[in-house]
Protein backbone atom coordinates (compact mmCIF):
# COMPACT_ATOMS: atom_id res chain seq x y z
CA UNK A 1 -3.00 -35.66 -44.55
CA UNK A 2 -2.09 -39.54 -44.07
CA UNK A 3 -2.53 -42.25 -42.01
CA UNK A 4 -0.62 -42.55 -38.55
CA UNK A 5 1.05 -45.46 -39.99
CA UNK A 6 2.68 -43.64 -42.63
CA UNK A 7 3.48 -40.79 -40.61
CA UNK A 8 5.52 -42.97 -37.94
CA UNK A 9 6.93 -44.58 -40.93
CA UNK A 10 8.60 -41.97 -42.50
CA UNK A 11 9.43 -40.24 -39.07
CA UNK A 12 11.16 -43.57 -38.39
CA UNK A 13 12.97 -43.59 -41.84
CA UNK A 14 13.84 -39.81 -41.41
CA UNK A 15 14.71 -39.20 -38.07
CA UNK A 16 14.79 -42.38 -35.81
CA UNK A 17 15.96 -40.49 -32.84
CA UNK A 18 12.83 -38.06 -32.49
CA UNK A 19 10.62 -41.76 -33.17
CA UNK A 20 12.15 -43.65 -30.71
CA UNK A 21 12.14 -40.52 -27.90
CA UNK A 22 8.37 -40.78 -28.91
CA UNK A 23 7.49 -44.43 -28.82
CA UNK A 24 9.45 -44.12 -25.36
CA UNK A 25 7.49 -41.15 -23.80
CA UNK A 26 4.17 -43.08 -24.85
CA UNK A 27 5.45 -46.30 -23.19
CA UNK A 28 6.80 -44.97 -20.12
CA UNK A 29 3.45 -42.53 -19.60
CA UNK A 30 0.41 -43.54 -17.61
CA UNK A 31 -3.09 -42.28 -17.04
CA UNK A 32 -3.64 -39.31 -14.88
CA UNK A 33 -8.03 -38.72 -15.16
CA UNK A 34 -8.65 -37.44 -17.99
CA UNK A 35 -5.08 -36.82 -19.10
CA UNK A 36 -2.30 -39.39 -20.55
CA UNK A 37 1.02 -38.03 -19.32
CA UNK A 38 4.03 -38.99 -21.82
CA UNK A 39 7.19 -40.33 -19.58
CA UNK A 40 8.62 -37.02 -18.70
CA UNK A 41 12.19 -37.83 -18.99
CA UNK A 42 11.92 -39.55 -22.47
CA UNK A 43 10.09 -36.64 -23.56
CA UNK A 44 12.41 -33.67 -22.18
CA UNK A 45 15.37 -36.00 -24.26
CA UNK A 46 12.95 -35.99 -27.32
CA UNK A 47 15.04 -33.83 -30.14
CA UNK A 48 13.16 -30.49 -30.69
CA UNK A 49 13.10 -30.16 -34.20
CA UNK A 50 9.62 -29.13 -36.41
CA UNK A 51 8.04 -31.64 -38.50
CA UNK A 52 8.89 -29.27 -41.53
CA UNK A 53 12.78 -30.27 -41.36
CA UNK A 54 12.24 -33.69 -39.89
CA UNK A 55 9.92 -34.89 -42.82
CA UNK A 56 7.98 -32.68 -44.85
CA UNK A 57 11.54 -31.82 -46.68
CA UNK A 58 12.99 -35.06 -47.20
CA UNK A 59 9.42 -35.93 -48.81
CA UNK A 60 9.53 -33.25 -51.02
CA UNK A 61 13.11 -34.30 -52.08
CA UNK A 62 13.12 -37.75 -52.19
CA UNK A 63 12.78 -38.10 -56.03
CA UNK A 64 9.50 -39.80 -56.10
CA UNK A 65 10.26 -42.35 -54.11
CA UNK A 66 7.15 -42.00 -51.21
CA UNK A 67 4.11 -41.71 -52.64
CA UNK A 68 2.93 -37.90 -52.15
CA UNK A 69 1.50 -34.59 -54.17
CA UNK A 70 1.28 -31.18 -53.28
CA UNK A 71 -2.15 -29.56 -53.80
CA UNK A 72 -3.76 -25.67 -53.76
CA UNK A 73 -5.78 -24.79 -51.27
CA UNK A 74 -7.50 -21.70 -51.45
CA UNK A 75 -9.13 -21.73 -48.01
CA UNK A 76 -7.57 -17.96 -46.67
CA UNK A 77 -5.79 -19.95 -43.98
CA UNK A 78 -3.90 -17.87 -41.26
CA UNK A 79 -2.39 -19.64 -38.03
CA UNK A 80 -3.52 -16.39 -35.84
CA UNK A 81 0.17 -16.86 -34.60
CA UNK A 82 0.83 -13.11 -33.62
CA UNK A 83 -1.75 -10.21 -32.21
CA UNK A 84 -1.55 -8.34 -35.64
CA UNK A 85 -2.44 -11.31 -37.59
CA UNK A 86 -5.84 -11.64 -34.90
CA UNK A 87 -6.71 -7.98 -35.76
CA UNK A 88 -6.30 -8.70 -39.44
CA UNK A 89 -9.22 -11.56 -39.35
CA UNK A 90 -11.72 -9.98 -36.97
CA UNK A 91 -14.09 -7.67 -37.81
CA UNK A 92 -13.23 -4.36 -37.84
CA UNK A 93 -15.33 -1.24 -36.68
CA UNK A 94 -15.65 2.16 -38.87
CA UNK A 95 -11.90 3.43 -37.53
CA UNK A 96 -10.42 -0.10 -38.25
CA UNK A 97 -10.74 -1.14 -35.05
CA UNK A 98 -11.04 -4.69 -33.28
CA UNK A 99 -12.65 -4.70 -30.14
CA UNK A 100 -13.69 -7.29 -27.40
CA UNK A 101 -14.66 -6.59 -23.67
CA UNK A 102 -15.37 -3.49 -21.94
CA UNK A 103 -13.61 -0.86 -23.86
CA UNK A 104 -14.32 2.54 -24.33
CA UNK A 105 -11.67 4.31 -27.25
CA UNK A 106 -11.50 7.95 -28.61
CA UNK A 107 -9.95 8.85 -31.33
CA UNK A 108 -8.13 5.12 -31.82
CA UNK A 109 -7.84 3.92 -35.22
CA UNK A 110 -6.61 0.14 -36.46
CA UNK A 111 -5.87 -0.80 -33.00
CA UNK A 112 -6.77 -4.13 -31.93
CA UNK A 113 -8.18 -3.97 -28.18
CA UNK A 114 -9.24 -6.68 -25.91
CA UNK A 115 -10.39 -6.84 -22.18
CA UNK A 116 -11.35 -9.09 -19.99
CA UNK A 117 -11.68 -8.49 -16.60
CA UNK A 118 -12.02 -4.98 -16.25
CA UNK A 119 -12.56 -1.31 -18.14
CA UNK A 120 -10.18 -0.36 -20.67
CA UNK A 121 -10.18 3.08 -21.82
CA UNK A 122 -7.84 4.16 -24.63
CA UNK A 123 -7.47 7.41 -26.41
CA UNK A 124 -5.41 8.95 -29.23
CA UNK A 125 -3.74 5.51 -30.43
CA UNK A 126 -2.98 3.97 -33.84
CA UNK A 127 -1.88 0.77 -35.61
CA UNK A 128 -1.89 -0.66 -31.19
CA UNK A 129 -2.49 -3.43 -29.32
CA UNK A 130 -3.80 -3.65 -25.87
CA UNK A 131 -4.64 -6.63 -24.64
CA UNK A 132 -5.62 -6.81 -20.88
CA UNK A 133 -5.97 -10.58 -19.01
CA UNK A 134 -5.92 -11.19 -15.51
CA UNK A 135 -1.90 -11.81 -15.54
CA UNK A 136 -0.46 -8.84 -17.55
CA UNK A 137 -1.23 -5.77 -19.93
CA UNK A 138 0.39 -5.71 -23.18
CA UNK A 139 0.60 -2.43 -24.89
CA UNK A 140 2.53 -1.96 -28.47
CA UNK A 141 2.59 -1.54 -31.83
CA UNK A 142 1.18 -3.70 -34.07
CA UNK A 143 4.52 -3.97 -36.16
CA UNK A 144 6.45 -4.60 -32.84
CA UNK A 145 4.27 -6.83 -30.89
CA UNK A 146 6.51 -10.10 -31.79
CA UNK A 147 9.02 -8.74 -29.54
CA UNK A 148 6.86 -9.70 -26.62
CA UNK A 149 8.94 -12.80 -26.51
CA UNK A 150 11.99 -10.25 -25.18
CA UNK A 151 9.81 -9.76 -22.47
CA UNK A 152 8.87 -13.01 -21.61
CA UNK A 153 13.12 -13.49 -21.62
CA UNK A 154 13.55 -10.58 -19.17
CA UNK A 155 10.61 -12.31 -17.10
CA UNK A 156 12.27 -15.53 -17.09
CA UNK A 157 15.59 -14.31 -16.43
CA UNK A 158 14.07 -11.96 -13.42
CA UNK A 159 12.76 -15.22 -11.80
CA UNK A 160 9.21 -13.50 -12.28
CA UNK A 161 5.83 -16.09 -11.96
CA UNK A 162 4.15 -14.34 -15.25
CA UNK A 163 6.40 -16.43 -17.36
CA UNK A 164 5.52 -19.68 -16.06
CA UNK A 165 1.64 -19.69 -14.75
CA UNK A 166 -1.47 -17.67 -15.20
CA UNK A 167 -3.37 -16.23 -11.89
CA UNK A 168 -5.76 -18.81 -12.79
CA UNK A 169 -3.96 -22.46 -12.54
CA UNK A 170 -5.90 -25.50 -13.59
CA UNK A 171 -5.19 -28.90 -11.38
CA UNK A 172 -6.32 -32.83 -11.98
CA UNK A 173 -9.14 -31.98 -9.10
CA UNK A 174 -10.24 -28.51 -10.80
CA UNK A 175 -8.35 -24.99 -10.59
CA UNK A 176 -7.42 -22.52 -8.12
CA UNK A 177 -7.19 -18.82 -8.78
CA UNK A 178 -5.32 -15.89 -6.86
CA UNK A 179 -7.34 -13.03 -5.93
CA UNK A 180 -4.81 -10.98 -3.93
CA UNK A 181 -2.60 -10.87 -1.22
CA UNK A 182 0.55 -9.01 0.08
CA UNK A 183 3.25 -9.66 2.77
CA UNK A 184 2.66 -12.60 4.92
CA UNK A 185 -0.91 -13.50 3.19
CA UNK A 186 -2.37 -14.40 -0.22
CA UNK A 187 -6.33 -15.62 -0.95
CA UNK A 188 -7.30 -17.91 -3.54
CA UNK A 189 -10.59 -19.24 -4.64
CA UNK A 190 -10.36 -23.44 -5.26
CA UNK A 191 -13.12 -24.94 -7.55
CA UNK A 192 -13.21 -28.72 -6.76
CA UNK A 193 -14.92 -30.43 -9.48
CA UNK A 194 -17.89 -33.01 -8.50
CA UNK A 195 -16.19 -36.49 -7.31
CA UNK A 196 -12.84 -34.88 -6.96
CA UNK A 197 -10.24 -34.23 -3.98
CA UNK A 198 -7.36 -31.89 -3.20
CA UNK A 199 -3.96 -34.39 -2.11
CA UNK A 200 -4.48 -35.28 1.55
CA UNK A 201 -1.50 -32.86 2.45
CA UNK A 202 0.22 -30.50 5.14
CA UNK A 203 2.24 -27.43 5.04
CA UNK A 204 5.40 -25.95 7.26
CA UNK A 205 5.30 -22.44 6.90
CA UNK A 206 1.27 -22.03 6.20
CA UNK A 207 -2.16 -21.76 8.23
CA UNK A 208 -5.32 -22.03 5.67
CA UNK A 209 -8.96 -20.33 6.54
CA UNK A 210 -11.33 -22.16 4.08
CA UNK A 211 -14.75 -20.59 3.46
CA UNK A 212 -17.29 -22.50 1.53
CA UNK A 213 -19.05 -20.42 -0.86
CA UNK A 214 -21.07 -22.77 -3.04
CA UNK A 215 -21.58 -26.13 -2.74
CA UNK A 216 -21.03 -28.28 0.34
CA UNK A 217 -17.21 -29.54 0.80
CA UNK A 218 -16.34 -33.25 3.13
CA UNK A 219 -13.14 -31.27 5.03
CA UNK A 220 -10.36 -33.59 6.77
CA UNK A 221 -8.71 -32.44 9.42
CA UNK A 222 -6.39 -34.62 11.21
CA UNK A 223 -8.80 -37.42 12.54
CA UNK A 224 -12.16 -35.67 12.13
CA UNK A 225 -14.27 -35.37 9.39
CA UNK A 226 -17.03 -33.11 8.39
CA UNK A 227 -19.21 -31.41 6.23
CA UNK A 228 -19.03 -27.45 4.89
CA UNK A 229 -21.65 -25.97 3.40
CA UNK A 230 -22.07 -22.10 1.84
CA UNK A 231 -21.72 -19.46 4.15
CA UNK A 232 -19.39 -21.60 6.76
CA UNK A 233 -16.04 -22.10 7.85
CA UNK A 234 -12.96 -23.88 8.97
CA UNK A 235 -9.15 -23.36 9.99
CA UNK A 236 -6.58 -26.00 8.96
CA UNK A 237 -3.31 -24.62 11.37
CA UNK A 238 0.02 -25.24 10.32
CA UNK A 239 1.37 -28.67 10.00
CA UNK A 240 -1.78 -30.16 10.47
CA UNK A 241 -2.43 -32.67 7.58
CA UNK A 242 -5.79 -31.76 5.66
CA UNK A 243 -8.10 -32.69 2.64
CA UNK A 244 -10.88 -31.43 0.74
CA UNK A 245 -13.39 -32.97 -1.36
CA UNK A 246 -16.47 -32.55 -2.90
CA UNK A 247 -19.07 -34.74 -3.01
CA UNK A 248 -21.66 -32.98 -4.79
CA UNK A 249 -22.81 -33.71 -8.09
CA UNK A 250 -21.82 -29.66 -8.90
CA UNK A 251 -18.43 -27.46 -8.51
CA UNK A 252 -17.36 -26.33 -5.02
CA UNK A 253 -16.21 -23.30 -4.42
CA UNK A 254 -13.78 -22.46 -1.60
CA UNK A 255 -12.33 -19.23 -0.49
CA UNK A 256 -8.79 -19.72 0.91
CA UNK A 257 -7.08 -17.29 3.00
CA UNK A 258 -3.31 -18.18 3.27
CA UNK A 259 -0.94 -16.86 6.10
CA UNK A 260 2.76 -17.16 6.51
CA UNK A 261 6.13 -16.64 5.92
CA UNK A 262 6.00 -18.67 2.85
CA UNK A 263 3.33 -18.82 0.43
CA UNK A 264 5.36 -20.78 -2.40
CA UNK A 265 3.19 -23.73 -3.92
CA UNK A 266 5.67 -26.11 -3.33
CA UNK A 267 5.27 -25.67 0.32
CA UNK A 268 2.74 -28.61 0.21
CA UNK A 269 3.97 -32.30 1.47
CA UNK A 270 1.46 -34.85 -0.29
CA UNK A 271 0.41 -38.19 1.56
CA UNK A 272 -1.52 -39.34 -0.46
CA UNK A 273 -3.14 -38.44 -3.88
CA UNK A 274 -5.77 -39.77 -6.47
CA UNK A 275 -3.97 -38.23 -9.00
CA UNK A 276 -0.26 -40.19 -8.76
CA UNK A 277 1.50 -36.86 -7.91
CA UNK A 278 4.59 -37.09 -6.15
């Protein structure tokens, strides 16, 4: 606990690389809605190295020279930094276990089980945890679950998406989130937030089918403009340059339909953008 002041003091003292990387990424940043978005470059060169070894150990051995002290605190803190340590602090049922969601068990003792976005059933397990999202299904055991980071390894080096970006992916004009798809198609629900506007934009190897399902949308296509309300919709072909936005004072919600040989998000070309992406 301190004052900024102090803190870029001593980070300045300690290690003036990491505080000049800083003060650089701040500088060269710039305003993005609601975000601030550090220079990118400055911040990629920005040491990585935890505040621990950086400063909190050259306090602690400097002889007394910075003022400092080193209290108790008996407050039962935990970081929740692994599944094992979240089924330790919940609240546990009769047979130990921790359970969010729809889940049915049988016979499952000290097993930590969450769901949430469909039924998950599990029988016969102890000391588990099965945690089911919308991206993946983790199953293991308790005292082996910190190994998921192997797996997130083999993901990365498999070129797999699971590594990198949830099914649900959050943008400066709201979020988009894949239902489904399968060769040569993919749908995706957009929810534009109230003022806000997808890039005006085209694609080369994509056609889009937009279906409004709540709210009204202002669609550009091209040279015309109109309006979309719930229950209608429009085809944006390929290469054809296109916007949405939503005017309303509440979320729209758009059901997209992809179709083409290539489905990739960076198969977009931006023209222009109120958020200052490239």
């Amino acid at each position: 606990m301190m004052k900024a002041s102090v803190w870029l003091s001593r980070l300045k003292r300690d290690r003036p690389d990491i505080a000049a990387a800083c003060s650089a990424a701040s500088s060269n940043g710039h305003q993005d809605g609601d975000f601030y978005r550090p220079g990118a470059a400055d911040f990629i060169d920005c040491p990585s190295e935890s505040i621990d070894y950086a400063v909190m150990e050259n306090v602690a051995t400097n002889g007394g020279r910075s003022p400092s002290a080193v209290v108790d605190l008996d407050a039962g803190w935990s970081d929740i930094g692994a599944w094992a340590a979240l089924w330790e602090e919940c609240e546990h049922d009769a047979d130990g276990n921790v359970v969010q969601g729809d889940v049915l068990s049988h016979s499952t003792r000290n097993t930590l089980m969450l769901a949430q976005h469909r039924l998950l059933a599990a029988i016969g397990l102890d000391d588990m945890v099965v945690v089911e999202t919308a991206d993946a299904v983790l199953v293991s055991r308790k005292d082996d679950v910190q190994n998921v980071k192997e797996v997130v390894e083999r993901l990365r080096a498999e070129g797999r998406t699971e590594q990198a970006s949830h099914r649900k992916v959050h943008r400066p004009w709201g979020a988009y989130e894949i239902l489904g798809g399968g060769e040569g198609f993919q749908v995706k629900r957009l929810t534009i937030n109230p003022g806000a506007a997808i890039s005006l934009q085209k694609h080369r190897h994509r056609s889009e089918h937009w279906v409004a399902v709540k709210g009204t949308a202002k669609v550009s296509i091209e040279d015309e403009e109109f309006t979309l309300s719930a229950n209608e919709s429009t085809y944006v072909s390929i290469g054809t340059t296109h916007r949405l936005e939503n005017p309303g004072d509440g979320p729209l919600e758009i059901i997209e339909v992809e179709i083409g040989d290539y489905l990739g998000e960076d198969d977009v070309v931006r023209l222009k953008d109120n958020y200052d992406r490239a």
